[in-house]
Protein backbone atom coordinates (compact mmCIF):
# COMPACT_ATOMS: atom_id res chain seq x y z
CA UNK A 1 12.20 -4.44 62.75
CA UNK A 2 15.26 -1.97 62.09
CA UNK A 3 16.64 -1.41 58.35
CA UNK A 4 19.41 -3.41 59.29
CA UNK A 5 17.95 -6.31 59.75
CA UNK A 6 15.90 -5.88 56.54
CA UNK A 7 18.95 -5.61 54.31
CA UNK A 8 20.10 -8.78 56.19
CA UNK A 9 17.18 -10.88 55.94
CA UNK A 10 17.24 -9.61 51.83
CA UNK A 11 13.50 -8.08 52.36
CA UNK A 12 14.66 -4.54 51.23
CA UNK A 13 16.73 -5.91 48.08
CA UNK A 14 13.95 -7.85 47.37
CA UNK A 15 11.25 -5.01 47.27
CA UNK A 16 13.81 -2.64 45.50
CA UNK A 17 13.87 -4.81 42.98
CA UNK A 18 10.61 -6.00 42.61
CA UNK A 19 10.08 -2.07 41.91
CA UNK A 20 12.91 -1.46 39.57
CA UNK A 21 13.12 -4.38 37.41
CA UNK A 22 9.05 -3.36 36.28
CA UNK A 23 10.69 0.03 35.79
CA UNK A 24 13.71 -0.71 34.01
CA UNK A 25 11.31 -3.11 31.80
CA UNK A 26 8.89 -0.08 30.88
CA UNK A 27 11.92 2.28 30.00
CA UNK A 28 13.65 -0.45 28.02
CA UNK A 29 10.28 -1.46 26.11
CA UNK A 30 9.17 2.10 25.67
CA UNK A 31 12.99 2.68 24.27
CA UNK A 32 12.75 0.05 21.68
CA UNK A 33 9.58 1.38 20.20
CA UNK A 34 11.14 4.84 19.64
CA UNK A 35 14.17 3.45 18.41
CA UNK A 36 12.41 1.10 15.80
CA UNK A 37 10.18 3.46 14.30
CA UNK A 38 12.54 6.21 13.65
CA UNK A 39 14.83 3.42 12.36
CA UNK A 40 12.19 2.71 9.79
CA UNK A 41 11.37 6.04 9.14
CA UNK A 42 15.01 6.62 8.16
CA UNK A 43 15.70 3.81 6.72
CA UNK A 44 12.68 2.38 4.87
CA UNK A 45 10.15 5.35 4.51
CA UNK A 46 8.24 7.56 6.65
CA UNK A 47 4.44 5.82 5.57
CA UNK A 48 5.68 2.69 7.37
CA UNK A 49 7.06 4.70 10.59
CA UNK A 50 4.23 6.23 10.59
CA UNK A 51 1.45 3.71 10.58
CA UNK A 52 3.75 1.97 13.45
CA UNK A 53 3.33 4.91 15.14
CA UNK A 54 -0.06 5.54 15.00
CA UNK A 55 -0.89 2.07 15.99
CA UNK A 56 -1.87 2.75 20.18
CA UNK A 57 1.32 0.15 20.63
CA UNK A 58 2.41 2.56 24.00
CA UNK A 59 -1.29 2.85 25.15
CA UNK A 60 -1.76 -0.92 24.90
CA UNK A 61 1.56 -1.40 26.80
CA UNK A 62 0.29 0.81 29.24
CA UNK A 63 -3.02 -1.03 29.92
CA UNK A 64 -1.17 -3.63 30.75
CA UNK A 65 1.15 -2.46 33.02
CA UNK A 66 -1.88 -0.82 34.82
CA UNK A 67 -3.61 -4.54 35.01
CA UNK A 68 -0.06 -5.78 35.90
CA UNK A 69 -0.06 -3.25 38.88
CA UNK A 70 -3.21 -2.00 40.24
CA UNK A 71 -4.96 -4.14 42.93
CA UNK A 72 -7.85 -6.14 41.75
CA UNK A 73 -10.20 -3.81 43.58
CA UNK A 74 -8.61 -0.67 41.69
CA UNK A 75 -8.12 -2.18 38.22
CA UNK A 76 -11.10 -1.61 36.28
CA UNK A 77 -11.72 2.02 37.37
CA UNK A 78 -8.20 2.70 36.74
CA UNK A 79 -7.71 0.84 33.22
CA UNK A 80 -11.31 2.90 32.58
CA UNK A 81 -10.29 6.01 33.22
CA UNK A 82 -6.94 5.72 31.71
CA UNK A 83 -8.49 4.49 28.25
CA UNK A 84 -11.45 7.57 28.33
CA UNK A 85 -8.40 9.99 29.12
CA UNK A 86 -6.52 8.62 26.44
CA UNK A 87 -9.46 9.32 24.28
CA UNK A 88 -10.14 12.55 25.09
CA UNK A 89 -7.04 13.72 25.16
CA UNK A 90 -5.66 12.31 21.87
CA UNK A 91 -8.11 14.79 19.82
CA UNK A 92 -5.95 18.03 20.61
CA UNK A 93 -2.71 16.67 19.91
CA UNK A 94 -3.95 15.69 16.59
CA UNK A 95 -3.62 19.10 14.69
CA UNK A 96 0.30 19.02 15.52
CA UNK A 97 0.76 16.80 13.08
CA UNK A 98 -0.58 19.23 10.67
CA UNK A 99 0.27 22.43 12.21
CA UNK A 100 4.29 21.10 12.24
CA UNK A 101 4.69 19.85 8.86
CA UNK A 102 2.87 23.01 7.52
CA UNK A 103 5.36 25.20 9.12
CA UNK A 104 8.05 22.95 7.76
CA UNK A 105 7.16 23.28 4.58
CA UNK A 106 6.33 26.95 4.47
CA UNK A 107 10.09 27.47 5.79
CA UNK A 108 10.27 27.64 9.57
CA UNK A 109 13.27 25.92 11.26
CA UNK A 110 12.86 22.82 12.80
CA UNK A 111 13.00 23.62 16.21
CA UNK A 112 10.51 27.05 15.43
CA UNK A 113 7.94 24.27 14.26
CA UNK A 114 8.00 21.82 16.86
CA UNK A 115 7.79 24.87 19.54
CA UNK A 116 4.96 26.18 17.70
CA UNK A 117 3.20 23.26 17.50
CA UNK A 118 4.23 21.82 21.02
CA UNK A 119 2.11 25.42 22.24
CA UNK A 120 -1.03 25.03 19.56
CA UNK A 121 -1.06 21.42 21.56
CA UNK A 122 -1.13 22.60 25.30
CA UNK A 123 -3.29 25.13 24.09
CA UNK A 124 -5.64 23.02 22.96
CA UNK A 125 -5.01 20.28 25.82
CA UNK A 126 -6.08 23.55 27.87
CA UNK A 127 -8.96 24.17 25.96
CA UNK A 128 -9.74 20.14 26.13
CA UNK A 129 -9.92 20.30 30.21
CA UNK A 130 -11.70 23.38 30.05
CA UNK A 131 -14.31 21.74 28.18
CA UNK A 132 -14.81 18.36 29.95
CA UNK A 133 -15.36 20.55 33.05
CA UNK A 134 -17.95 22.43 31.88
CA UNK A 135 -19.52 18.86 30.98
CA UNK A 136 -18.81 17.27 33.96
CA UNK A 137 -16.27 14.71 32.57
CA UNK A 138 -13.55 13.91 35.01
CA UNK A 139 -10.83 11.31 34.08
């Protein structure tokens, strides 16, 4: 079968967008939830931002885009895997949100603190791998 006659019969519009419509969803979703917790952070306090933010609201999302997705054979190693990643590698992004505010407050720029603490976190996403190697944990 030649493109042309896939473009015809509406095969290769209909994969296209059967590709980017789930695309443009996941952008537009994972927009919104940006947009509405800095809104509330601005606008009605940072404790409320930030418990919306700590909620796993993107990971969640995620799962189920992976169920949405994968093929039934695939699905549980995948979701798996994802979720123990997730795990594993939340624990060395946690001491940004100490590191940055501590800077903040001792003076540093903005953009000086969020560097800083953008390296302490891939150094210690570094030191993360390193260590699940030498224990034989693979995600």
């Amino acid at each position: 079968m030649n493109p042309g006659s896939l473009i015809k019969s509406g095969a290769l519009v209909e994969d296209s967008d059967s590709i980017i419509v789930p695309i443009l969803l996941k952008v537009v979703l994972s927009a919104l939830i940006i947009v509405v917790v800095s809104e509330i952070v601005i606008k009605r306090g940072a404790w409320l931002g930030s418990l919306i933010a700590s909620l796993p609201i993107l990971s969640i999302i995620t799962f189920f885009w992976i169920y949405r997705g994968a093929g039934e054979s695939e699905r549980v190693e995948k979701l798996a895997s994802h979720s123990t990643g997730i795990f594993w590698f939340v624990l060395p992004s946690l001491p940004l949100f100490l590191f940055f505010p501590f800077l903040l407050r001792k003076g540093l720029p903005f953009w000086a603190s969020l560097g800083l603490g953008c390296l302490l976190t891939i150094l210690l996403y570094l030191i993360m791998i390193a260590i699940l190697k030498k224990f034989g944990v693979t995600i």
